[in-house]
Protein backbone atom coordinates (compact mmCIF):
# COMPACT_ATOMS: atom_id res chain seq x y z
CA UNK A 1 24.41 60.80 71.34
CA UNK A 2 21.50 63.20 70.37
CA UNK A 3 21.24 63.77 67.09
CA UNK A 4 21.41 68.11 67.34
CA UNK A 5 25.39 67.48 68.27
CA UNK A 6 25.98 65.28 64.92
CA UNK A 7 24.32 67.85 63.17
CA UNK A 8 26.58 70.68 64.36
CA UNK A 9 29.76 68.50 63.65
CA UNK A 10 28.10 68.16 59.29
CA UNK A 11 27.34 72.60 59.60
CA UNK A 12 30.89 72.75 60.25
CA UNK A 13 32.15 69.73 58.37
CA UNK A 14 30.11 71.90 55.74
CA UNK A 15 31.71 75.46 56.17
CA UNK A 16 35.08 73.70 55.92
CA UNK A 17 33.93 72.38 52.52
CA UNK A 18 32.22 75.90 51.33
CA UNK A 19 35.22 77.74 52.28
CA UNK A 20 37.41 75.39 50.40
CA UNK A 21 34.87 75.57 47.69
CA UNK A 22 34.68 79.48 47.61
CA UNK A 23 38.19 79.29 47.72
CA UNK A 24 39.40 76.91 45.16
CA UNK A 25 36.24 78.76 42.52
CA UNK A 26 38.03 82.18 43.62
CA UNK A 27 41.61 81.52 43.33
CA UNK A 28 41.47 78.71 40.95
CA UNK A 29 44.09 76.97 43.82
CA UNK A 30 42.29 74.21 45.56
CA UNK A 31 44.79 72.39 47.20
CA UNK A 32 46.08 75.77 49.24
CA UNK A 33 42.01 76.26 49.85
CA UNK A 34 42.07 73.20 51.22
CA UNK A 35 44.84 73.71 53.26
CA UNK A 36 43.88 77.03 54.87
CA UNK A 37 40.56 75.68 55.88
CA UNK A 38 42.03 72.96 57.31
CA UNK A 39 44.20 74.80 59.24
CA UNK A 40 42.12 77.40 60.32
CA UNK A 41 39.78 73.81 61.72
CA UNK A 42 43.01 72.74 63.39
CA UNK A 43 43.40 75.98 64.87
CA UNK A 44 40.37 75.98 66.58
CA UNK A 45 40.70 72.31 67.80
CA UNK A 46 43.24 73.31 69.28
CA UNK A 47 42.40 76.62 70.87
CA UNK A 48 39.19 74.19 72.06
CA UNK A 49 41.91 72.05 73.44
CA UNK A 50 43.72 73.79 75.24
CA UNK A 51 40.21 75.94 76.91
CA UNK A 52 39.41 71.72 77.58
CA UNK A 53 42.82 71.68 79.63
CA UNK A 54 43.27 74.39 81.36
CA UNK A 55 39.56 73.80 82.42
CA UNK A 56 40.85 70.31 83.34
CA UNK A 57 43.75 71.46 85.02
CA UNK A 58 41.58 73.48 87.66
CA UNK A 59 39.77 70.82 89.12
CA UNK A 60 36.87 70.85 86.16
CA UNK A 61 34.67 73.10 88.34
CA UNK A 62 31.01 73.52 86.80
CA UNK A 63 30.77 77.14 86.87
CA UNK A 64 34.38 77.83 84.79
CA UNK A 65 33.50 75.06 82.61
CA UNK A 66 34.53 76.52 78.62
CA UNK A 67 31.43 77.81 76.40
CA UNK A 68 31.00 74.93 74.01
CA UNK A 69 28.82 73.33 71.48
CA UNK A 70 28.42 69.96 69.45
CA UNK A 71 30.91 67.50 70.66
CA UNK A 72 32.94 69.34 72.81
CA UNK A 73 29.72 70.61 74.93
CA UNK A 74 28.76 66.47 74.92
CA UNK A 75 32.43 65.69 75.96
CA UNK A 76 32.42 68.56 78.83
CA UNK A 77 29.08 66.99 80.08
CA UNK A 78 30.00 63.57 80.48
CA UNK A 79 32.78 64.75 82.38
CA UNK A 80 30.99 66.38 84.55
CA UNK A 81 28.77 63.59 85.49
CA UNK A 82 31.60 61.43 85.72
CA UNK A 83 33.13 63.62 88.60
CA UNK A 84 29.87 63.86 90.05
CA UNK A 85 29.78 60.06 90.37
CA UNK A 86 32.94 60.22 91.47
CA UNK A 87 31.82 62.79 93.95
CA UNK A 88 29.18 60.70 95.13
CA UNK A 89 30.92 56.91 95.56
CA UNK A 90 33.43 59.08 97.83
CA UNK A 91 30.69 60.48 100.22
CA UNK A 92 29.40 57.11 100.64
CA UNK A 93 32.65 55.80 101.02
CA UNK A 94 33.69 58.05 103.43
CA UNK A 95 30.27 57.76 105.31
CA UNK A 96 30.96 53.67 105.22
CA UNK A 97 34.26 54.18 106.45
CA UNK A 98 33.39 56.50 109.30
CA UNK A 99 30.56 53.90 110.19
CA UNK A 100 33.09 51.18 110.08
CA UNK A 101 35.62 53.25 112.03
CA UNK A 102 32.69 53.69 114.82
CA UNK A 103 31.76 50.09 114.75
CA UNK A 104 35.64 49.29 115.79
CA UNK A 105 36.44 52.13 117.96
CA UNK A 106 32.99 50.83 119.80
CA UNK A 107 33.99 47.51 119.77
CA UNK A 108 35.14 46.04 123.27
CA UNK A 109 38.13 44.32 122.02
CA UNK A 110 41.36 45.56 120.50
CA UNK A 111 40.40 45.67 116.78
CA UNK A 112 43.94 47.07 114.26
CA UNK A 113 43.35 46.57 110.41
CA UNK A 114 46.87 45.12 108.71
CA UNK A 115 48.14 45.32 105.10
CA UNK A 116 49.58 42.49 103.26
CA UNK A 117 53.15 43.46 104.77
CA UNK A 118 51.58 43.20 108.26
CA UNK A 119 51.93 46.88 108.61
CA UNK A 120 49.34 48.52 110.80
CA UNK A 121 46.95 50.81 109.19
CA UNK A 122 44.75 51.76 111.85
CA UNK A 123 43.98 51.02 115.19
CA UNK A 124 41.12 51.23 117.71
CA UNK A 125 41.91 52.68 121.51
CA UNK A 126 41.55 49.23 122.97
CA UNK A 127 44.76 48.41 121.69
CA UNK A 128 46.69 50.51 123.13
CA UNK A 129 45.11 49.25 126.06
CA UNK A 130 45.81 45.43 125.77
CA UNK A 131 48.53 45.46 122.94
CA UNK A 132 50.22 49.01 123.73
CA UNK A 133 49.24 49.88 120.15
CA UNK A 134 49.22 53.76 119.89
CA UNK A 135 48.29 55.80 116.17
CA UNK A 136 52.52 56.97 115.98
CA UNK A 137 52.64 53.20 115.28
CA UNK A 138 50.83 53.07 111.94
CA UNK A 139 52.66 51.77 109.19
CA UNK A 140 55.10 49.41 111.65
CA UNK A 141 55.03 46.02 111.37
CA UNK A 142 52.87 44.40 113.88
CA UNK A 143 55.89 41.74 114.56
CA UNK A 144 58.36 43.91 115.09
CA UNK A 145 56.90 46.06 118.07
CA UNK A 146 54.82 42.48 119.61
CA UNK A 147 57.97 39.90 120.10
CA UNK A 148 55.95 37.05 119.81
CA UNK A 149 56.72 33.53 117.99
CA UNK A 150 53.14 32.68 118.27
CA UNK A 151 52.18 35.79 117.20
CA UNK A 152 54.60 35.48 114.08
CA UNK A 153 53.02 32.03 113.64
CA UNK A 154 49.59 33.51 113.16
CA UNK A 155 51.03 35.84 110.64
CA UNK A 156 52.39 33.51 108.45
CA UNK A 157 49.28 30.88 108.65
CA UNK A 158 46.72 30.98 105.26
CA UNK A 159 43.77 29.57 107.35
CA UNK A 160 41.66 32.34 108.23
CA UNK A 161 40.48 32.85 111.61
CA UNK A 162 42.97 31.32 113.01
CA UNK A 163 44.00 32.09 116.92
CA UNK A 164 46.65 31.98 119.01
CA UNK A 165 46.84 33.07 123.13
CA UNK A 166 49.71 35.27 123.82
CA UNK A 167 50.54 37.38 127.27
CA UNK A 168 50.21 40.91 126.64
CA UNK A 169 53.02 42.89 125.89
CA UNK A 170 51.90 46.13 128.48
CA UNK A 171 51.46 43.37 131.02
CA UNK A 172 52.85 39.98 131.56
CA UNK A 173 49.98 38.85 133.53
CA UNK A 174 47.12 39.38 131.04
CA UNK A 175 46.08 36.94 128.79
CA UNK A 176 45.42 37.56 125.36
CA UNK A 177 43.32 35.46 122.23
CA UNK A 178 44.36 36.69 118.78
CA UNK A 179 42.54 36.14 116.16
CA UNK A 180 43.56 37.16 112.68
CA UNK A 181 40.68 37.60 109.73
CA UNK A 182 41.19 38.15 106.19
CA UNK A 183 38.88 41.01 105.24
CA UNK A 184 40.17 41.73 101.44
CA UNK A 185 43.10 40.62 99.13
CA UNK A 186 45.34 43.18 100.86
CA UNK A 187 43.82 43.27 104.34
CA UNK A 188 43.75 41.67 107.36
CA UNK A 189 41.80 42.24 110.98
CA UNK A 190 43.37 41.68 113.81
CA UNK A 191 41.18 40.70 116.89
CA UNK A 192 42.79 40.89 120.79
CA UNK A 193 40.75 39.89 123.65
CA UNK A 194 41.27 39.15 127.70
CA UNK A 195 40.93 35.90 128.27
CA UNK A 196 42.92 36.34 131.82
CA UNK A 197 39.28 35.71 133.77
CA UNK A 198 38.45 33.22 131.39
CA UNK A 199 41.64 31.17 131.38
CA UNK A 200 41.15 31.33 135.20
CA UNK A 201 37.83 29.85 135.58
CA UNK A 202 38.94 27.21 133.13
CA UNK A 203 41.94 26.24 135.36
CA UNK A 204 39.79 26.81 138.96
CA UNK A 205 37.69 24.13 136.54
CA UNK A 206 40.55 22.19 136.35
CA UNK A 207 41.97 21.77 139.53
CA UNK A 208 38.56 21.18 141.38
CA UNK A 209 38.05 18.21 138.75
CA UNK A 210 41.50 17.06 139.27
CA UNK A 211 41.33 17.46 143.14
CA UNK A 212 37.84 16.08 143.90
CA UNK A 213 38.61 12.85 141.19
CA UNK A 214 41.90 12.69 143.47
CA UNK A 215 40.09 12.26 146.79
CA UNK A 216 37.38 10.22 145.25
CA UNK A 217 39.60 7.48 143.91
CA UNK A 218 41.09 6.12 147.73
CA UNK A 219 37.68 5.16 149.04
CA UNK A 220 36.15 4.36 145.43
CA UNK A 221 39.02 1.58 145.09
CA UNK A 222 38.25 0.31 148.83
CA UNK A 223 34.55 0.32 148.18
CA UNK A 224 35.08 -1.82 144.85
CA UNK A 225 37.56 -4.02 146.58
CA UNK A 226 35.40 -4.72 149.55
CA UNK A 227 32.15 -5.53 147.18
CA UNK A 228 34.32 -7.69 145.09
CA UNK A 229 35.69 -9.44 147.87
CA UNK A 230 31.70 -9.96 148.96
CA UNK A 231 30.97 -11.27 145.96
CA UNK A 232 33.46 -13.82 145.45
CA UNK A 233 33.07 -15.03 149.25
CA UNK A 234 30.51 -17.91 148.04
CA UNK A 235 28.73 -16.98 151.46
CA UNK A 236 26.43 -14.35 149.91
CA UNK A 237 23.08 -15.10 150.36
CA UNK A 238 21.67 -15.23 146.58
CA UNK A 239 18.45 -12.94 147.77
CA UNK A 240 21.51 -10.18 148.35
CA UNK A 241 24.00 -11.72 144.79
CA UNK A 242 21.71 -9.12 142.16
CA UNK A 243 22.58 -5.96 144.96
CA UNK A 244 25.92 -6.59 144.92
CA UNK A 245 26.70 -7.39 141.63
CA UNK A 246 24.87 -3.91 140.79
CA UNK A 247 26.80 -2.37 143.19
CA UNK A 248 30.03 -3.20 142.26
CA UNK A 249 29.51 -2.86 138.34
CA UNK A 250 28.71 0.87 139.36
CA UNK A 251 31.61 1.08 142.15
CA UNK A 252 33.77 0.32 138.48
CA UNK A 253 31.70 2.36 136.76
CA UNK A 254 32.78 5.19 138.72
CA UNK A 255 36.04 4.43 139.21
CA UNK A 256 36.50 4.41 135.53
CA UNK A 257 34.94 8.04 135.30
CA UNK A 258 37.69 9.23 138.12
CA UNK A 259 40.35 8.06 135.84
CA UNK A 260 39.35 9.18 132.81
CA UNK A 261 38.38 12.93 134.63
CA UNK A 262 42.53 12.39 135.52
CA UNK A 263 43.63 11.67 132.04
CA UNK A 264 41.49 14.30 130.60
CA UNK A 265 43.19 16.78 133.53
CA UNK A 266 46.73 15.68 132.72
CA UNK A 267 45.89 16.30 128.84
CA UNK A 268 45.00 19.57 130.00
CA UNK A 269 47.61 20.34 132.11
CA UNK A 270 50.45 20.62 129.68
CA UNK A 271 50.47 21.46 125.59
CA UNK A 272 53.96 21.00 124.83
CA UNK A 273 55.33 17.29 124.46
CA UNK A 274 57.56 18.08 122.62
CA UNK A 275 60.67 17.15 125.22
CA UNK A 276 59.10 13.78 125.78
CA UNK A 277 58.21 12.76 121.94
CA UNK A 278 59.55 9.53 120.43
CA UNK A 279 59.43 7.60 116.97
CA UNK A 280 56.14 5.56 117.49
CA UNK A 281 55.74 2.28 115.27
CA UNK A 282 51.74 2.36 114.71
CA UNK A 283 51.66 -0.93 113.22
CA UNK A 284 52.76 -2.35 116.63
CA UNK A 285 50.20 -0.60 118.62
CA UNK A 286 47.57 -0.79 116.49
CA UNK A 287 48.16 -4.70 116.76
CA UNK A 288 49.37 -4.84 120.22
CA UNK A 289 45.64 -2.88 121.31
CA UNK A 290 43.60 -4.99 119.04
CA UNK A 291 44.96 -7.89 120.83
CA UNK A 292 43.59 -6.89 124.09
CA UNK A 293 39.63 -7.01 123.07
CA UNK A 294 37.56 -10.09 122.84
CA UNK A 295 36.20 -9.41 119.65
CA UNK A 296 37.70 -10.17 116.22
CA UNK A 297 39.16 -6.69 114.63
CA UNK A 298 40.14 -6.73 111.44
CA UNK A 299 42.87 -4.74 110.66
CA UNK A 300 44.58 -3.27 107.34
CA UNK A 301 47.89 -1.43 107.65
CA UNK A 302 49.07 -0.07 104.37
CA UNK A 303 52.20 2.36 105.30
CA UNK A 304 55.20 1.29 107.64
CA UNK A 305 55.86 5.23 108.41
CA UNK A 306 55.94 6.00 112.30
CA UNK A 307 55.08 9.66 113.92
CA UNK A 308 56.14 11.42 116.59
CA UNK A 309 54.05 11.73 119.88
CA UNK A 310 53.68 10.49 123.29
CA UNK A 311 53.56 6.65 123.22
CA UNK A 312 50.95 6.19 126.45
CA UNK A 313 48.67 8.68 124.44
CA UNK A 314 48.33 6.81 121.24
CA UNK A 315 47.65 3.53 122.41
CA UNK A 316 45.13 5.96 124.74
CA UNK A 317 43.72 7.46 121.99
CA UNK A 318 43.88 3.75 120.04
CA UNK A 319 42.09 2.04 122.77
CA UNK A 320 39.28 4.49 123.28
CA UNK A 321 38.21 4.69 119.69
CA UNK A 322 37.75 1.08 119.37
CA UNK A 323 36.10 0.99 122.53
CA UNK A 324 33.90 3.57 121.17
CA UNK A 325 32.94 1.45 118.01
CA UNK A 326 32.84 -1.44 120.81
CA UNK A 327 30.31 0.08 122.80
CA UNK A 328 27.44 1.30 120.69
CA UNK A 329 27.55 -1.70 118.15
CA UNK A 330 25.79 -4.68 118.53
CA UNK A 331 27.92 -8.01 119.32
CA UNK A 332 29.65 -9.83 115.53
CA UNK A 333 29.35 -6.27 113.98
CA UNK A 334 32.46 -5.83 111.72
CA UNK A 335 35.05 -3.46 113.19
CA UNK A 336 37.89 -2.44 111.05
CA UNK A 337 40.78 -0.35 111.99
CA UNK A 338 43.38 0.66 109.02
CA UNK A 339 46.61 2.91 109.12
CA UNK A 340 47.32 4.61 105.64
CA UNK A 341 48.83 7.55 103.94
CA UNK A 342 46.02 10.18 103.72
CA UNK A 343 46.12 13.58 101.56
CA UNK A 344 48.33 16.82 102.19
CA UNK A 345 50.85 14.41 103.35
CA UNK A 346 49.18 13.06 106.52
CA UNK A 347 49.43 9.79 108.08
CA UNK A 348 45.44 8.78 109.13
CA UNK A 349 44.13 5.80 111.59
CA UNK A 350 41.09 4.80 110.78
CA UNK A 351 37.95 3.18 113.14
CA UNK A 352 35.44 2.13 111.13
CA UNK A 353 31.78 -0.20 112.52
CA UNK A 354 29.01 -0.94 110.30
CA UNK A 355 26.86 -0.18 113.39
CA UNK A 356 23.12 1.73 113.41
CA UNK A 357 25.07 4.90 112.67
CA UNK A 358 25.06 8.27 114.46
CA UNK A 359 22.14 11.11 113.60
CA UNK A 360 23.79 14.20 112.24
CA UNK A 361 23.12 16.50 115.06
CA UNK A 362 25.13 14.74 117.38
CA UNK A 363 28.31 14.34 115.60
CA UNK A 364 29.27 18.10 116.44
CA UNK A 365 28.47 17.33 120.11
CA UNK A 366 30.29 13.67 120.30
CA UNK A 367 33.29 15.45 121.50
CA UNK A 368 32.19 16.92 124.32
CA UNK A 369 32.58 15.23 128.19
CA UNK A 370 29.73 12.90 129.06
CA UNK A 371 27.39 13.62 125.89
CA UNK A 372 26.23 10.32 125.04
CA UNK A 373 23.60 9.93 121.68
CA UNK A 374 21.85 7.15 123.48
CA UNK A 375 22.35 7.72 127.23
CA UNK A 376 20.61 4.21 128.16
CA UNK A 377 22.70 1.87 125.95
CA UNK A 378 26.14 4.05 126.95
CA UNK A 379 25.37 3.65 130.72
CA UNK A 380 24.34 -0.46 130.27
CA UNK A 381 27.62 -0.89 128.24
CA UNK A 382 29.33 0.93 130.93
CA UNK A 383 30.95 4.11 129.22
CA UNK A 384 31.84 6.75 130.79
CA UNK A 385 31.44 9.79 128.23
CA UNK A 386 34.42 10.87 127.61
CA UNK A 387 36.10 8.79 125.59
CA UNK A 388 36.18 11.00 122.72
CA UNK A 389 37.07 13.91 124.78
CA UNK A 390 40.01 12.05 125.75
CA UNK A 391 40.80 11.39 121.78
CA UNK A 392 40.34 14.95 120.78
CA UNK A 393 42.88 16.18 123.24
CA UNK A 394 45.43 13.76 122.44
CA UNK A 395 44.81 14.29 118.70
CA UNK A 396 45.48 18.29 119.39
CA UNK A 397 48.13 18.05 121.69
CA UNK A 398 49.83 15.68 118.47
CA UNK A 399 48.86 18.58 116.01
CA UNK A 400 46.46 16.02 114.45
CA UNK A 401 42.91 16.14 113.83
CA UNK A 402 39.80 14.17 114.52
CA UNK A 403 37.34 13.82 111.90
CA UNK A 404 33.58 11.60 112.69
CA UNK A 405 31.78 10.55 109.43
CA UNK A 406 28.88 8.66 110.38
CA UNK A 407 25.30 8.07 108.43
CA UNK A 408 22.35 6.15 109.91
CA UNK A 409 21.90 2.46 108.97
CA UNK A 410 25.24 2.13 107.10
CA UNK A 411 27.85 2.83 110.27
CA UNK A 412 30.36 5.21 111.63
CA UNK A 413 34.00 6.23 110.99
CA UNK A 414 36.22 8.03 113.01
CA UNK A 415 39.84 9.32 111.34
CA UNK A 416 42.95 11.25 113.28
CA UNK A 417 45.42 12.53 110.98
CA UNK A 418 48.69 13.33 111.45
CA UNK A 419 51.45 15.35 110.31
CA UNK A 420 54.31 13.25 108.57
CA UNK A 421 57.61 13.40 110.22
């Protein structure tokens, strides 16, 4: 503090102790000297006080603040500044706010801001639109006026961002994505958007795949049974035997693309299995699978446990990811596949080759239909692309998860974990 205030405090730290001086040499009683002046400096405290108060009391407004000096002048000031602070965080709060507030009520999907009871604080005019959310529904529970079990899912998950598609409650034939994002300790975001046109392009997608694979597969089969029939004739002339052997590796070629464009639309078709789910023994198909490939597999199984799925799928999803390792590694290169108890109580299969390894920037991409890292050697070895398409849809429609950790040089390893049982 500035020294002028300190030396106000000592003038009248000193006219307590003249008075009680003049007092005492006057009256000869120092102790009631004492005393008086004491009091009479209590006094004024106090009347200094209560001015501080009832100053305090009416909002601390600059022009009524009380006529002071020394401390209490210092003390006034710094309260001052303080609610002029105060004063100023709230403007830019408020201006933030308002800016936020824009930013949402612009924003072309249904935007409502939750507490940590899932109570709605605020809401933007698109969902009223998509969700039926109007502002009389502020501080209701976002579950209890959207009936939704997937919606109450989402809710109660701690991963953030996670999303869910539900039909909207105003109507029955638009198709929502929710996604749910923490944006502080007590607050949560809300996202709705229409996916109706999406979901519809997806399953126009769908059912062209599904359809032209369908009418594709008839003469593909009679085309590969015909050349196969030519070949094995013994009266092929040999200038003709390269041709048709070409021929008919492609005729398979394709054929295997149809079917695995089916599977893939089958995957796709349906979410739910779980009305056709049964105990599956993993030691038995890992070993049954590894059986039907002509090169040596070693395998390691290290739990007994079984899960729950869809049997066809996991030897599916078993046979493609060793074909995978199969595929793009040279002939005698080490292939192990191992079943084990992983972490967070999952139950992992492992595919690992000591193969040339896979760069980086591909292993984001590898599960995505017909994207091949080297295009030339995948279409020699005769894959078809979507092999690991075909894994990552099994693996979600299990509730498991596919994980690729590959460097170059040292070799590849692909992982699905489960849920226990």
């Amino acid at each position: 503090m500035k020294p002028s205030i300190w030396l106000i405090e000592k003038w009248r730290l000193f006219i307590i102790v003249l008075a009680t001086s003049i007092g005492g040499l006057l009256t000869d009683e120092w102790l009631i000297s004492l005393t008086l002046s004491l009091f009479f400096y209590i006094i004024w405290m106090y009347h200094k006080l209560q001015q501080f108060y009832i100053w305090m009391a009416d909002g601390t407004k600059q022009d009524s603040a009380p006529d002071s000096d020394g401390i209490w002048d210092k003390i006034n000031y710094q309260v001052l500044q303080t609610k002029n602070k105060s004063n100023n965080r709230k403007k830019r709060m408020n201006v933030l706010l308002k800016r936020s507030q824009n930013i949402l009520k612009g924003f072309p999907y249904a935007a409502i801001v939750l507490n940590q009871n899932n109570e709605i604080d605020w809401s933007n005019k698109k969902s009223g639109l998509l969700l039926n959310i109007v502002k009389n529904d502020r501080g209701q529970r976002i579950n209890n006026l959207i009936r939704s079990p997937k919606l109450y899912k989402l809710l109660s998950s701690s991963e953030d961002g996670s999303e869910v598609e539900i039909e909207s409650p105003k109507d029955l034939s638009t198709q929502l994505l929710l996604k749910l994002i923490s944006i502080g300790p007590d607050s949560k975001l809300l996202i709705a958007r229409d996916i109706t046109q999406r979901n519809k392009t997806l399953e126009m997608r769908k059912n062209f795949i599904s359809n032209a694979s369908h009418e594709l597969r008839t003469p593909l089969t009679v085309i590969s049974g015909y050349l196969e029939m030519i070949k094995e004739s013994g009266e092929l002339p040999k200038s003709l035997s390269s041709q048709i052997d070409v021929s008919y590796e492609q005729s398979e070629r394709m054929r295997n693309i149809i079917e695995d464009l089916l599977t893939l639309s089958r995957l796709e078709s349906t979410d739910d299995i779980q009305d056709i789910s049964v105990d599956i023994d993993m030691n038995e198909i890992i070993n049954h699978v590894c059986q039907d490939f002509d090169r040596k597999i070693t395998i390691e199984i290290e739990t007994n446990k079984t899960i729950q799925g869809v049997e066809t799928e996991i030897i599916s999803l078993c046979t493609n990811l060793i074909q995978n390792s199969m595929f793009y590694t040279p002939k005698g290169t080490k292939i192990i596949v191992r079943w084990y108890e992983g972490e967070n109580d999952k139950l992992c299969l492992d595919v690992q080759d000591f193969g040339k390894g896979i760069p980086e920037k591909h292993i984001v991409h590898l599960t995505e239909r017909f994207y091949r890292v080297d295009k030339g050697r995948s279409k020699e070895r005769g894959g078809t692309g979507l092999g690991l398409a075909i894994v990552n849809h099994i693996a979600h429609r299990h509730n498991a998860e596919l994980r690729i950790d590959s460097k170059v040089g040292v070799g590849s390893t692909f992982t699905v974990c489960f849920v226990k049982v």
